[in-house]
Structure formats: structure tokens, C-alpha cells
C-alpha atoms as a PDB file:
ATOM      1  CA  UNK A   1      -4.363  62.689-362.082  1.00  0.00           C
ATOM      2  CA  UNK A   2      -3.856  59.093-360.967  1.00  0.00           C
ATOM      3  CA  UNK A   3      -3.593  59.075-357.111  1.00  0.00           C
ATOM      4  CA  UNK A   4      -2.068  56.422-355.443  1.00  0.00           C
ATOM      5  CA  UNK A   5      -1.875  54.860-352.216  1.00  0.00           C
ATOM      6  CA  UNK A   6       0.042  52.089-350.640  1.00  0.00           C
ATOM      7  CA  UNK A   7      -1.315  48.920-351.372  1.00  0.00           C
ATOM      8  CA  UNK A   8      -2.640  46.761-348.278  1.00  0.00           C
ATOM      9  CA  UNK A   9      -0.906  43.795-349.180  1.00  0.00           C
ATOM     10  CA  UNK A  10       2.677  45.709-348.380  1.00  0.00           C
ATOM     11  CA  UNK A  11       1.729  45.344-344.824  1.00  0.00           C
ATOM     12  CA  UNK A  12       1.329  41.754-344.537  1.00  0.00           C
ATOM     13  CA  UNK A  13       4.032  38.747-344.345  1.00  0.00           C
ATOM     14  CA  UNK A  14       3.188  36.941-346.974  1.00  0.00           C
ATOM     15  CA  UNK A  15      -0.011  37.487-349.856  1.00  0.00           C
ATOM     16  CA  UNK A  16      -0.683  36.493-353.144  1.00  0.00           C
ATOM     17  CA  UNK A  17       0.032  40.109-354.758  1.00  0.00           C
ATOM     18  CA  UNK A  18       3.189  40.341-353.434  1.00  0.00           C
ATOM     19  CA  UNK A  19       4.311  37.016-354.013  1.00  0.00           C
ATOM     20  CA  UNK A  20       3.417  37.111-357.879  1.00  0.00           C
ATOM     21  CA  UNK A  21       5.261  40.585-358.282  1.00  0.00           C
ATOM     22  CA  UNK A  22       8.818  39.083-356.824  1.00  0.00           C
ATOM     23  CA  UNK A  23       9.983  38.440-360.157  1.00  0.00           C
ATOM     24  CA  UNK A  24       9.647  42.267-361.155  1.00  0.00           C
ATOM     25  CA  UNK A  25      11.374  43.064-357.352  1.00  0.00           C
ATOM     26  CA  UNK A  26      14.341  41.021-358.277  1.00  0.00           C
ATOM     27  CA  UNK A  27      14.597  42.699-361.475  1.00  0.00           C
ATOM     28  CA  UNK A  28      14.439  46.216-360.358  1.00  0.00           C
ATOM     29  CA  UNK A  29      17.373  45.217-357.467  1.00  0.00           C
ATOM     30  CA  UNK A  30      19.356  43.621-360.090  1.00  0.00           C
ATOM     31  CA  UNK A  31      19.417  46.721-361.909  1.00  0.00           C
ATOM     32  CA  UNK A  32      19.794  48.857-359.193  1.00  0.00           C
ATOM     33  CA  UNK A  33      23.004  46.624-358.208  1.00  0.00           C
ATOM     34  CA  UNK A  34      24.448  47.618-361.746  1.00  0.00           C
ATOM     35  CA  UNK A  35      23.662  51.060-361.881  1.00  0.00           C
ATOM     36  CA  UNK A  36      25.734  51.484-357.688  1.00  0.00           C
ATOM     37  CA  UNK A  37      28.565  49.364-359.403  1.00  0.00           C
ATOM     38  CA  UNK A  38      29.060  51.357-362.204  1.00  0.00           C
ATOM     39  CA  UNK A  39      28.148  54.771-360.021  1.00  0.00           C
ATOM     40  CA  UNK A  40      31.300  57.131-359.671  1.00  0.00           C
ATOM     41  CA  UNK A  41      31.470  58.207-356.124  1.00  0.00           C
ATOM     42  CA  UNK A  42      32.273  61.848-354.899  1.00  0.00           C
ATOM     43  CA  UNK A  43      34.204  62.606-352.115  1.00  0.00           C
ATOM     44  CA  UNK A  44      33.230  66.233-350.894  1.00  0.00           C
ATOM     45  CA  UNK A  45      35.709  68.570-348.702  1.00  0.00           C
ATOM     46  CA  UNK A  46      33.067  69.059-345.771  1.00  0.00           C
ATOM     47  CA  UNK A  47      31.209  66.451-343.810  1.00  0.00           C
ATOM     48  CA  UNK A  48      28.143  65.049-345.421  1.00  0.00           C
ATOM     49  CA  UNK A  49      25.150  63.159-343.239  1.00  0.00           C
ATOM     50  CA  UNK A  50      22.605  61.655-344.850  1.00  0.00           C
ATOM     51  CA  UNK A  51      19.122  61.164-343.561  1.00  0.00           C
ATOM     52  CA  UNK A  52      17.398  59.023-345.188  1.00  0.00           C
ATOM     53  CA  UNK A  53      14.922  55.432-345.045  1.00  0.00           C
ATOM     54  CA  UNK A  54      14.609  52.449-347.243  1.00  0.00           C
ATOM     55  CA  UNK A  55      11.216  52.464-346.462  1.00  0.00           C
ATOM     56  CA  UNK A  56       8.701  54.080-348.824  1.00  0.00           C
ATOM     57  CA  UNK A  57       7.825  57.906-346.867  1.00  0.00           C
ATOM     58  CA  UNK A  58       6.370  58.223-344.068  1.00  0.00           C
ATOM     59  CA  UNK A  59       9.584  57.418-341.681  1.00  0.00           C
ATOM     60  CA  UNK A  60       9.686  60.893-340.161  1.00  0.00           C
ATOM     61  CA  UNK A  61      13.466  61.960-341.972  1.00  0.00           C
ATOM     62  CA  UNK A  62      11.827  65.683-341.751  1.00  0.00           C
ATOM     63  CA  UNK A  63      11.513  66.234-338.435  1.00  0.00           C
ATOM     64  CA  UNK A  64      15.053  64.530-337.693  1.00  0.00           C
ATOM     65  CA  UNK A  65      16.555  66.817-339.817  1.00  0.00           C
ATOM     66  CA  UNK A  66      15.319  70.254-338.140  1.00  0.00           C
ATOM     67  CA  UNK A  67      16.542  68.471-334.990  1.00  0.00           C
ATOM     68  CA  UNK A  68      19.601  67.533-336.426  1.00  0.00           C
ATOM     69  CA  UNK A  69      19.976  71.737-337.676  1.00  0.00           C
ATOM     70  CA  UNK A  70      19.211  72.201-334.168  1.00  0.00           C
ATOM     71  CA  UNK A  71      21.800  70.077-332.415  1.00  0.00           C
ATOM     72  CA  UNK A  72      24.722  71.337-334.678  1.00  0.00           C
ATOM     73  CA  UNK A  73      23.796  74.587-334.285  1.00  0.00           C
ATOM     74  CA  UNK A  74      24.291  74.325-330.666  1.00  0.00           C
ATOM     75  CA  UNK A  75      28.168  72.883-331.637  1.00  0.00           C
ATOM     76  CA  UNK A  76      28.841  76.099-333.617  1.00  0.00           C
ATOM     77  CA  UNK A  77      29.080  74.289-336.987  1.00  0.00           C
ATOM     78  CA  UNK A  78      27.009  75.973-340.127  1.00  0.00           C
ATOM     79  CA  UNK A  79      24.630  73.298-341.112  1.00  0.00           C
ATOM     80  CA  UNK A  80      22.320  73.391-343.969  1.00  0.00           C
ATOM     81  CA  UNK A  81      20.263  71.586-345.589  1.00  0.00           C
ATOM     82  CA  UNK A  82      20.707  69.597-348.755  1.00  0.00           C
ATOM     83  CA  UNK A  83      17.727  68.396-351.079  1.00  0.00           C
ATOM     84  CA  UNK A  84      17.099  67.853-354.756  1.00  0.00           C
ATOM     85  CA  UNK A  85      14.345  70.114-356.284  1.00  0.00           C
ATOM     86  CA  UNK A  86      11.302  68.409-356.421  1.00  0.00           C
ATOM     87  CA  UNK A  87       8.145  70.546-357.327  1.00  0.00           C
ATOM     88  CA  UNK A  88       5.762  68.427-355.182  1.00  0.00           C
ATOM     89  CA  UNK A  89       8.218  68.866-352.343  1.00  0.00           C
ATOM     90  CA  UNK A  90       8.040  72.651-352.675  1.00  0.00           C
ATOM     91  CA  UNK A  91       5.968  72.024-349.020  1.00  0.00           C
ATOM     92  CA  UNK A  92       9.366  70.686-347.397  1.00  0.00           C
ATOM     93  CA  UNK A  93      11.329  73.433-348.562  1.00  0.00           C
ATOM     94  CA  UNK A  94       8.543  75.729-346.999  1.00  0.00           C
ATOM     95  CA  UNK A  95       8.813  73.629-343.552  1.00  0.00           C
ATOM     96  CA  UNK A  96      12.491  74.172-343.581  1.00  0.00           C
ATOM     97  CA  UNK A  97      12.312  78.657-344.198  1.00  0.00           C
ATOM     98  CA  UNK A  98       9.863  78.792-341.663  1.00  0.00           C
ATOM     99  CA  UNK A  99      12.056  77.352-339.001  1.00  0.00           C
ATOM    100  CA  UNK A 100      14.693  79.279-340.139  1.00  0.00           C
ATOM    101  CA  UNK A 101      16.457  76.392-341.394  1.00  0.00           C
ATOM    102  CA  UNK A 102      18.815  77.071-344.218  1.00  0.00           C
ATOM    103  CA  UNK A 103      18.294  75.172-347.200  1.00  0.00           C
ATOM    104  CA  UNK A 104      19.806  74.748-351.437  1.00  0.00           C
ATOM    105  CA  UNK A 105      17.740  72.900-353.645  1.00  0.00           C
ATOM    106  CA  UNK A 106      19.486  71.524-357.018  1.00  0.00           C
ATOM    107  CA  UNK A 107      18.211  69.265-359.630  1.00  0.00           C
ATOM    108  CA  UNK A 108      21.667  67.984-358.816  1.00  0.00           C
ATOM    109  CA  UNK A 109      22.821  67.434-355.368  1.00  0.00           C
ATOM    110  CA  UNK A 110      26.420  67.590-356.221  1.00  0.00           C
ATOM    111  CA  UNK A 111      25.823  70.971-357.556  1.00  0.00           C
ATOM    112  CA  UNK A 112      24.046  72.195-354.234  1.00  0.00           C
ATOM    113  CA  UNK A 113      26.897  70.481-352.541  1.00  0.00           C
ATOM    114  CA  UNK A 114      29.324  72.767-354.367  1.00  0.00           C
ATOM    115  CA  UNK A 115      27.010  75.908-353.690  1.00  0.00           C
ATOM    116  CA  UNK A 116      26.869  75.248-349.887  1.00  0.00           C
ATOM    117  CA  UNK A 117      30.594  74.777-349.620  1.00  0.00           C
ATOM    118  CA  UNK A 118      31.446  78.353-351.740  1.00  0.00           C
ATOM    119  CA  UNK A 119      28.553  80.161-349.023  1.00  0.00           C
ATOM    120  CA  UNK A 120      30.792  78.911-346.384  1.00  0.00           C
ATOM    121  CA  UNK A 121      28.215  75.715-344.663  1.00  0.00           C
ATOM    122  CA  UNK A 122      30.539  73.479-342.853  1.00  0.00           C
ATOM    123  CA  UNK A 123      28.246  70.364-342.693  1.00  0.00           C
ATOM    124  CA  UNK A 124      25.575  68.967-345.763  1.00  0.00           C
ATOM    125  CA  UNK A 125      22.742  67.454-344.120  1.00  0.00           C
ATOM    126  CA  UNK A 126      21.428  65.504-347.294  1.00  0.00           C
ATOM    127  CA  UNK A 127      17.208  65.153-347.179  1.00  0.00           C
ATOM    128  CA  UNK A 128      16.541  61.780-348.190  1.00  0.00           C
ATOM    129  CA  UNK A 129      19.471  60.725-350.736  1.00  0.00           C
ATOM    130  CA  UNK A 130      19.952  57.476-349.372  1.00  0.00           C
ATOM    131  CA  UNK A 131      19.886  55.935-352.769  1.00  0.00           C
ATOM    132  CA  UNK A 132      22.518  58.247-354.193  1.00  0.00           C
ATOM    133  CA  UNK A 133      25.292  56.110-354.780  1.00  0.00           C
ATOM    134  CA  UNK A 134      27.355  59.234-356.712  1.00  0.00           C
ATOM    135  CA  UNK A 135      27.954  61.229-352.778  1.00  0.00           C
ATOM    136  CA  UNK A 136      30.180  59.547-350.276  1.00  0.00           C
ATOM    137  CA  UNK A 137      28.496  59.924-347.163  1.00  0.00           C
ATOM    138  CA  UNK A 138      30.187  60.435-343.945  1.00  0.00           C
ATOM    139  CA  UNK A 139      27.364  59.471-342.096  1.00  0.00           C
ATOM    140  CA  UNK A 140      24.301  58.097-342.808  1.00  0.00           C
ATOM    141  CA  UNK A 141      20.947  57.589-340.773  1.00  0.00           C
ATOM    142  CA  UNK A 142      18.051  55.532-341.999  1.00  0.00           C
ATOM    143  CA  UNK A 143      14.631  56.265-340.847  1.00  0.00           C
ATOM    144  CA  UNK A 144      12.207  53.839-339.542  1.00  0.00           C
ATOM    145  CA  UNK A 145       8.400  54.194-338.045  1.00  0.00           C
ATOM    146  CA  UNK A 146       7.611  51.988-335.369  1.00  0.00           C
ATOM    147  CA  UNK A 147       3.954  51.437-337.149  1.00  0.00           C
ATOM    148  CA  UNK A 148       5.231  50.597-340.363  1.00  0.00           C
ATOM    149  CA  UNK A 149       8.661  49.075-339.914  1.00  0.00           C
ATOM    150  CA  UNK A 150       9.623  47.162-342.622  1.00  0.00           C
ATOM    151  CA  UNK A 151       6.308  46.346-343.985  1.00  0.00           C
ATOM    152  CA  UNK A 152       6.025  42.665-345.406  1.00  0.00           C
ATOM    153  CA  UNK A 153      10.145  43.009-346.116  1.00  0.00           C
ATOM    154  CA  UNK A 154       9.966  42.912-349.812  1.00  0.00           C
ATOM    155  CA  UNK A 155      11.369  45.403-351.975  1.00  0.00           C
ATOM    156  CA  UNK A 156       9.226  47.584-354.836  1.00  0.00           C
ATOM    157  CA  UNK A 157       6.616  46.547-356.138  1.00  0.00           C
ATOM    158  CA  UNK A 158       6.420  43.447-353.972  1.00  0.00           C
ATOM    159  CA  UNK A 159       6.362  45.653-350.554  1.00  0.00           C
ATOM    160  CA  UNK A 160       7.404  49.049-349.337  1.00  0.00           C
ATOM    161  CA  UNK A 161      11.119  48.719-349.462  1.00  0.00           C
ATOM    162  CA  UNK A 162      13.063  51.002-351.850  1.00  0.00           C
ATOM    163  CA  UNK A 163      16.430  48.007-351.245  1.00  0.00           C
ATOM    164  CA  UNK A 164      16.377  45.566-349.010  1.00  0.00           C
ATOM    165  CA  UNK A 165      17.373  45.504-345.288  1.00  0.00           C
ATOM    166  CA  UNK A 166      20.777  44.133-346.075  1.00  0.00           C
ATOM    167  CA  UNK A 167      21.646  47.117-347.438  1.00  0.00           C
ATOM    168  CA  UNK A 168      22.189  48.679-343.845  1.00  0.00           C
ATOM    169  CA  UNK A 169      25.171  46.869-343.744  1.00  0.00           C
ATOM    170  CA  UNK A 170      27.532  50.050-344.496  1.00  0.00           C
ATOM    171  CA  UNK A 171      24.922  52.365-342.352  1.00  0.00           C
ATOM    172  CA  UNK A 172      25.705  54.092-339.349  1.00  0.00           C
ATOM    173  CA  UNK A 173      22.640  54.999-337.203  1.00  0.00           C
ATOM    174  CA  UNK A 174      19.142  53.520-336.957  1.00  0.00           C
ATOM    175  CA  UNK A 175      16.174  56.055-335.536  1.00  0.00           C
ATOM    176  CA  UNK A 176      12.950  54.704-334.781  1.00  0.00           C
ATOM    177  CA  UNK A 177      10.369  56.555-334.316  1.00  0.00           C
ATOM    178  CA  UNK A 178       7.663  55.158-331.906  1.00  0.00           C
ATOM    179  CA  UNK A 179       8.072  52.552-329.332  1.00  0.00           C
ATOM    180  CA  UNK A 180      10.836  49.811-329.307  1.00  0.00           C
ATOM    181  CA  UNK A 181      10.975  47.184-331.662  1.00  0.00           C
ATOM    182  CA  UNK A 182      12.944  43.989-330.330  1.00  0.00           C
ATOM    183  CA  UNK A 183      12.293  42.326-334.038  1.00  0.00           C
ATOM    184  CA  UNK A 184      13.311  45.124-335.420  1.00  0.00           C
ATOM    185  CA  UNK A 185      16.703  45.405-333.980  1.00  0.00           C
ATOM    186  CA  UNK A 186      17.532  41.589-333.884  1.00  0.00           C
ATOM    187  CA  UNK A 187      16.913  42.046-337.711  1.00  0.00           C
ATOM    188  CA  UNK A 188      19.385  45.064-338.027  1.00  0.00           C
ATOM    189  CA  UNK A 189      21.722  43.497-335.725  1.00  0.00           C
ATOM    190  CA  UNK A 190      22.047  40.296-337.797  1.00  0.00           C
ATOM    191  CA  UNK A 191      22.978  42.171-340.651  1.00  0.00           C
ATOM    192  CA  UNK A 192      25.723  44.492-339.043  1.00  0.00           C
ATOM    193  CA  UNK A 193      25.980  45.150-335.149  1.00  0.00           C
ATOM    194  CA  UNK A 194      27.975  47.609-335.632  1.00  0.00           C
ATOM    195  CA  UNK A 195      24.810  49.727-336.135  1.00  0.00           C
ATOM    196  CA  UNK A 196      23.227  51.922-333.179  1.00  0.00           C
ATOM    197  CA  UNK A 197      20.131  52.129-332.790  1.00  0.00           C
ATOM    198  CA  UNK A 198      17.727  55.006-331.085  1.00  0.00           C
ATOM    199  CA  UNK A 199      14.628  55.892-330.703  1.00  0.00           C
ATOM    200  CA  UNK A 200      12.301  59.293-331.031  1.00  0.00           C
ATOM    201  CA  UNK A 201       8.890  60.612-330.698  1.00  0.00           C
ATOM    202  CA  UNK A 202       6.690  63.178-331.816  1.00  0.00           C
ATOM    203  CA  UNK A 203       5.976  65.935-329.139  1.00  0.00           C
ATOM    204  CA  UNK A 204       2.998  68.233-330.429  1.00  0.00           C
ATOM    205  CA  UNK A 205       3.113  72.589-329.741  1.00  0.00           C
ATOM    206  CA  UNK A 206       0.175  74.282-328.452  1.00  0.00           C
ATOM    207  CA  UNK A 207      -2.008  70.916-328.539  1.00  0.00           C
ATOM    208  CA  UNK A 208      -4.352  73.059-325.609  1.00  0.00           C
ATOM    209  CA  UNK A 209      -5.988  74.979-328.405  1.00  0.00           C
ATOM    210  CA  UNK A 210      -6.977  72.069-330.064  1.00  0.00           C
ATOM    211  CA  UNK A 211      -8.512  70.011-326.545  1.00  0.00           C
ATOM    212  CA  UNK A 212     -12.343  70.123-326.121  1.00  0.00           C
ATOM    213  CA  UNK A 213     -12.877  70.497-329.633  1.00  0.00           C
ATOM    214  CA  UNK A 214     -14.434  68.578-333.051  1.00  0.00           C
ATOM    215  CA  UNK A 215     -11.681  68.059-335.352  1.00  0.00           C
ATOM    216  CA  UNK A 216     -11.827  66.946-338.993  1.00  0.00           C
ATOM    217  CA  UNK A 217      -8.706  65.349-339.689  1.00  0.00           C
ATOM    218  CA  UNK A 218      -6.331  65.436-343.014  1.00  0.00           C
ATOM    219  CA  UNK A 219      -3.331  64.396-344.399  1.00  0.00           C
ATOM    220  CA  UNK A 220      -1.067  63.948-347.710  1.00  0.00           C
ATOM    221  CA  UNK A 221       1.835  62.069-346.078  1.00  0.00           C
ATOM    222  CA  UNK A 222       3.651  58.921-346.676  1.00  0.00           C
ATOM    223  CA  UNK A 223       1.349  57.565-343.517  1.00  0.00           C
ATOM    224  CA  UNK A 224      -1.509  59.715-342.982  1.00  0.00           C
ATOM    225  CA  UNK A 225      -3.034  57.208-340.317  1.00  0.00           C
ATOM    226  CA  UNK A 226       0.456  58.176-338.139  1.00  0.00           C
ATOM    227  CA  UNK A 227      -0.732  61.524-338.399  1.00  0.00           C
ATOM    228  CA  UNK A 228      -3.914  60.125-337.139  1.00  0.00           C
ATOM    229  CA  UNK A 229      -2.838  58.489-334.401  1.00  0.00           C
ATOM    230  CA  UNK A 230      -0.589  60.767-332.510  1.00  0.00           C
ATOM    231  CA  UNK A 231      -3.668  63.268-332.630  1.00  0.00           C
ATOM    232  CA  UNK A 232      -5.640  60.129-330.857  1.00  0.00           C
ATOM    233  CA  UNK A 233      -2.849  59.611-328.627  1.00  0.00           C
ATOM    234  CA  UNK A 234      -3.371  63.097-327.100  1.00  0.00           C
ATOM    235  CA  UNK A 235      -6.700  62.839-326.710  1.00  0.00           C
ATOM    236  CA  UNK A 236      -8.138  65.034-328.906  1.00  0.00           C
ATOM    237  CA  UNK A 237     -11.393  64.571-330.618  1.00  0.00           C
ATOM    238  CA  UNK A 238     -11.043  63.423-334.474  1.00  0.00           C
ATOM    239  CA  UNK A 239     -14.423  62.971-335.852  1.00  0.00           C
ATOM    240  CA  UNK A 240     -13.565  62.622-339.697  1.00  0.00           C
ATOM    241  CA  UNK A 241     -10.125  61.405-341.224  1.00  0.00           C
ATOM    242  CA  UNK A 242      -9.641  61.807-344.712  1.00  0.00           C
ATOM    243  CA  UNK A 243      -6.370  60.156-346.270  1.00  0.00           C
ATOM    244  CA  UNK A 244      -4.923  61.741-349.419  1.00  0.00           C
ATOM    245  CA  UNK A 245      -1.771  60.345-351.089  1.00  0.00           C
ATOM    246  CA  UNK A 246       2.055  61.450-350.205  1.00  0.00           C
ATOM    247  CA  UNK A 247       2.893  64.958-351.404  1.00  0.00           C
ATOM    248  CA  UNK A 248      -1.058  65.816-352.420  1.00  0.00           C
ATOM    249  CA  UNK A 249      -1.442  68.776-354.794  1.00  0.00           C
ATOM    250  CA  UNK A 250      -4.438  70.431-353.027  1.00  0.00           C
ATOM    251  CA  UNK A 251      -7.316  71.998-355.587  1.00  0.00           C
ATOM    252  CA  UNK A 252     -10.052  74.358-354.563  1.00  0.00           C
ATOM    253  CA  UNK A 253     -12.166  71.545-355.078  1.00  0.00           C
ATOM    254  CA  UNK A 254      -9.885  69.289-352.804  1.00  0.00           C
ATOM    255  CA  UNK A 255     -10.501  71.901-349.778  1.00  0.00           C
ATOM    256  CA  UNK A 256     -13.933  73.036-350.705  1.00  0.00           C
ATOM    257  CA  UNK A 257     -14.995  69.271-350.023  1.00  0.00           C
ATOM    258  CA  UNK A 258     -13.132  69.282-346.950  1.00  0.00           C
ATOM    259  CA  UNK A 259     -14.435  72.688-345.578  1.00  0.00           C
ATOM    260  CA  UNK A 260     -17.801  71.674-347.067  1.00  0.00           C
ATOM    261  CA  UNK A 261     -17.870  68.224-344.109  1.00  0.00           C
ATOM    262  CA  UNK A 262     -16.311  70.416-341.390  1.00  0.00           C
ATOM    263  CA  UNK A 263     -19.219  72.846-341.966  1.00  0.00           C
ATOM    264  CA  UNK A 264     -21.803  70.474-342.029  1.00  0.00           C
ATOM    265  CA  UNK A 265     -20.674  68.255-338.830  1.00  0.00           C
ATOM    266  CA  UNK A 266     -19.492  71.474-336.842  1.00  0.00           C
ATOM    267  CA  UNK A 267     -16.356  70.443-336.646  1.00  0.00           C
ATOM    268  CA  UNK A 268     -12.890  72.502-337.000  1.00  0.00           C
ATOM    269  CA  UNK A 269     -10.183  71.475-339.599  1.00  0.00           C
ATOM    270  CA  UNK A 270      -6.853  70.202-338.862  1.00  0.00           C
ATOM    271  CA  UNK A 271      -4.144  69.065-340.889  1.00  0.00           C
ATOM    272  CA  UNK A 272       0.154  68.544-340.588  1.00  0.00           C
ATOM    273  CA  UNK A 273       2.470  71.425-341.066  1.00  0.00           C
ATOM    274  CA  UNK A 274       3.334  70.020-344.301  1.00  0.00           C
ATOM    275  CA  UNK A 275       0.010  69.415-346.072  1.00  0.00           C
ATOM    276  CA  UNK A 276      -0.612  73.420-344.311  1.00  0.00           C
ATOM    277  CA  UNK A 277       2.178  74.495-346.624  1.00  0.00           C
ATOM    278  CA  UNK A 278       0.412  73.078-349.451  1.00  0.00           C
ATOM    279  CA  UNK A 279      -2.790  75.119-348.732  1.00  0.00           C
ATOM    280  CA  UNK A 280      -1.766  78.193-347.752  1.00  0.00           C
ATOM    281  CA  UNK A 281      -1.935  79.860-351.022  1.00  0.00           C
ATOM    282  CA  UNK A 282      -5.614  78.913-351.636  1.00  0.00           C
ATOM    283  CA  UNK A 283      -6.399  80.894-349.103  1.00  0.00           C
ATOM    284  CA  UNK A 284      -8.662  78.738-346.943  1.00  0.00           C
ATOM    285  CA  UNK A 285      -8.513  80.578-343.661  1.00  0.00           C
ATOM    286  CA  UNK A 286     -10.259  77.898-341.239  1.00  0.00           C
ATOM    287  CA  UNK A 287      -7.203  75.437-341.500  1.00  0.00           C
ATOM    288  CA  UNK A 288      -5.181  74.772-338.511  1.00  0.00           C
ATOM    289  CA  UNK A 289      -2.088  72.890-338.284  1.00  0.00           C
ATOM    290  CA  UNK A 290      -0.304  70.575-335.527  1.00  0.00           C
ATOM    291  CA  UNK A 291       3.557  71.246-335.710  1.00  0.00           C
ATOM    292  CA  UNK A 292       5.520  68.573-333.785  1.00  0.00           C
ATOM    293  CA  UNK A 293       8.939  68.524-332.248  1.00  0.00           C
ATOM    294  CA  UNK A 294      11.197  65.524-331.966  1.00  0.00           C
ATOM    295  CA  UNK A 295      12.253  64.068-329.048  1.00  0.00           C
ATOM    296  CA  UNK A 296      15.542  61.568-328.975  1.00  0.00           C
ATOM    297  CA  UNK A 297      16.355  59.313-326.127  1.00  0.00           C
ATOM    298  CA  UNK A 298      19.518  59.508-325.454  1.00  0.00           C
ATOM    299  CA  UNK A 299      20.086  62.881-327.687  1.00  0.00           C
ATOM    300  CA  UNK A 300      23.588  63.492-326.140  1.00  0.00           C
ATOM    301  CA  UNK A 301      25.239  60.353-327.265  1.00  0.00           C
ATOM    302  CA  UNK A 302      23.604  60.873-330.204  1.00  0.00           C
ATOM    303  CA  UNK A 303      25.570  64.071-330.872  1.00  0.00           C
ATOM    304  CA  UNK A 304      28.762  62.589-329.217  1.00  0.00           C
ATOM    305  CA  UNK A 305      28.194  60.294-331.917  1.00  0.00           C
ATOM    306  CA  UNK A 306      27.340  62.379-334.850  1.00  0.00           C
ATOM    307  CA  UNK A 307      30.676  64.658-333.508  1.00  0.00           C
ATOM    308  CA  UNK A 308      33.093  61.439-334.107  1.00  0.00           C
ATOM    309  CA  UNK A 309      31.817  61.601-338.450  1.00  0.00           C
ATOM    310  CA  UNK A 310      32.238  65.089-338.515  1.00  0.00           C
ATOM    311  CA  UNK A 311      35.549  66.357-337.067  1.00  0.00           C
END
């Protein structure tokens, strides 16, 4: 199996790489623009809000999601979560049950749509579908990373953008995760300022157990080094990262290697709830994982907000 990472060149202004593949970006946008002319909307009889990025994984829409779950259930409304079936995001749909989170997978999100509304759900909260051009969308949030941003700003293949920041002129709600970005949001605010912006972070449970230890670090995410760095930020002791690409099918052989460099160093094995998922049924017993909460500044006007799309 081919596994593949995010080139280096996406991260930079301007390179030679990226530069040579514009032609095959303005293509792919071109095409793109035809296919969300041509696309018939649907107009569902419940609320839908969308969280989603433009940005290639990594943005964080996962843990905005359970908070979003979180802060309708405390409104009374029956949220659940929306997301077309993916086998290689079987580990999402694991995240989700194990919060008690409900969720309906579809190979078609209309159809999971319909589903949701005949059990009764009074709100869609749509897990990634940004793209989808066929759902209207009430509301929709796009995901950014305060490491990543917006990469070099070119679209696929040239950079990490799945359209280009101009599309966020008919978005609601920016959420950045990490600290603020003032280029960021003069960026987003040239294209619409009608857009609000806020930010979140990543709040670690039981990080204790973890302190005054040797950890062996790994991760299958869209940004493995973010997974990285929040464990650096708390001051625990990472002696090894290893980096595997987004949505990693793990083998024996995968975590045999992995248990075989913990073993040898002494150190003990941590890894995100997600990639955890993904283990579990090998039955490797010495794996830990960090779960993480999301904080929002400004959480209430956030809800005030998200109240106003969904009455």
C-alpha cells in the first residue's frame, strides 16, 4: 500500500513544485466549478450544520463536533451526527459511540439525512461535507489549525487547499484552533466580514498519569506533529515520534515495530484516541491514549449564535 504524506512544499509561500503543478490546480477548480453549477441542491425539513475545513485534515472538525453534540444537548434539541461511510473512518465512528454520541453513516448523506429525520433527530450535524454542494446547509463552520492555516494558499495538488479561501464567502463561522492569527482573519475578512471568527484549544483528561514518564509517541492524523506538540506543551516526556499517514490501517507488523522501540528504550506507548480505535482489535495491551476536550472562547455567543440558524 502506497502511503502518503503531505508534501513539504505545501507549507511554504512560494516553491518550484507547487508552482509547476498550478496548471493541474486550475483544472481541478474549473471542474469543480461545473460540477457545484450543475449540482441540484436539497433543502431538508430540520436544521443542518456543517462542520467542515477547506484545508486538507488535520483542522480538528472532530472534536468540534462532540462539543457541538454537547452544547445542543444542553438546549434540549436531538442532535446527531451525520457522516458518509468511509471504511478507513470506521475509527471516527468509534470516537463518536464511545462518547455516547449518536451517529448514521450512509454512502449517501441525503439518505442518512432522511433516516435521522424518520428516528425523530431535530438537528444534522454533517462531519466534514463541506464540499457537498447537493445539501443546503443552514449553517456551516470551517475548520482551521493555527499551525497549519492555510498552508502556501494553493489549492490541490499545488498546496493543501481542497477550494480556495474565497470560497468562505457564503460561510458562517470560522474556528481556529490554536492561538490567534491576525493574517488569518484580515484574509477571511477581505473576502466576507460578515464571517465570525473564534478560537479553541485542546484541553487533555487525566494528563497526571502520563507526567514523569518515557513516552513513545504515534499518530495517523491529518497532522501528527499537532498531536506532537500539545503532548510537548504539557510537559510530558516524548522520547520517540513516529508519523504515519491520515487514517493509518494499523498491521501487527505496524505495532510490533512500535512495541518492539518502546521495549527497547523503556519507554511507554502513547497514541490519539483515534489512531487507539484503530488498534484496539489487535489486541496490543500496552497502548495508552490522550483524549482531549475542546475549549471555545467565547462558547456562549457561540451557541447564541448557532441558536439564530436553527430555530
Amino acid at each position: 500500500m502506497i502511503k502518503l504524506f503531505k508534501p513539504n512544499f505545501w507549507k511554504k509561500r512560494i516553491s518550484f513544485f507547487a508552482i509547476i503543478l498550478l496548471p493541474l490546480s486550475f483544472l481541478i477548480q474549473i471542474l469543480s466549478l461545473i460540477k457545484n453549477i450543475i449540482v441540484k441542491k436539497h433543502k431538508f425539513s430540520v436544521p443542518i450544520i456543517c462542520v467542515g475545513n477547506i484545508y486538507l485534515g488535520g483542522t480538528g472538525k472532530t472534536p468540534l463536533v462532540v462539543k457541538l453534540i454537547e452544547l445542543l444537548d444542553k438546549i434540549n434539541r436531538k442532535p446527531v451526527v451525520i457522516k458518509k461511510f468511509y471504511k478507513k473512518h470506521q475509527d471516527e465512528v468509534e470516537l463518536y459511540k464511545s462518547r455516547n454520541n449518536k451517529i448514521i453513516t450512509s454512502l449517501s448523506r441525503s439518505q442518512a439525512i432522511n433516516e435521522a429525520i424518520n428516528k425523530k433527530f431535530d438537528v444534522m450535524i454533517l462531519d466534514d461535507g463541506l464540499q457537498d454542494r447537493s445539501i443546503k446547509k443552514d449553517l456551516s463552520i470551517v475548520c482551521f489549525n493555527e499551525s497549519q492555516l492555510i498552508g502556501n494558499g494553493y489549492t490541490i495538488p499545488s498546496g493543501p487547499l481542497r477550494e480556495p479561501l474565497s470560497s468562505l464567502k457564503d460561510k458562517q463561522i470560522v474556528l481556529i484552533n490554536g492561538k490567534r492569527s491576525h493574517y488569518l482573519e484580515e484574509k477571511i475578512h477581505k473576502i466576507s466580514k460578515n464571517i465570525n471568527i473564534y478560537y479553541s484549544e485542546y484541553v487533555p483528561s487525566k494528563i497526571e498519569k502520563y507526567k514523569n514518564k518515557k513516552l513513545l509517541a504515534f499518530a495517523g492524523i491529518g497532522n501528527p506533529e499537532n498531536f506532537f506538540n500539545l503532548l510537548k506543551k504539557y510537559k510530558l516526556d516524548i522520547r520517540h515520534e513516529i508519523s504515519f499517514p491520515d487514517h493509518h490501517f494499523y498491521s501487527e507488523k505496524d505495532l510490533k515495530i512500535i512495541s518492539k522501540i518502546a521495549e527497547n528504550k523503556d519507554l511507554n506507548i502513547i497514541t490519539t484516541e483515534k489512531d487507539f480505535y484503530r488498534c484496539k482489535e489487535l489486541k496490543l495491551y500496552n497502548i495508552n491514549y490522550l483524549s482531549v476536550s475542546l475549549i471555545i472562547n467565547n462558547e456562549d455567543k457561540l451557541l447564541d449564535e448557532i441558536k439564530n440558524y436553527i430555530q
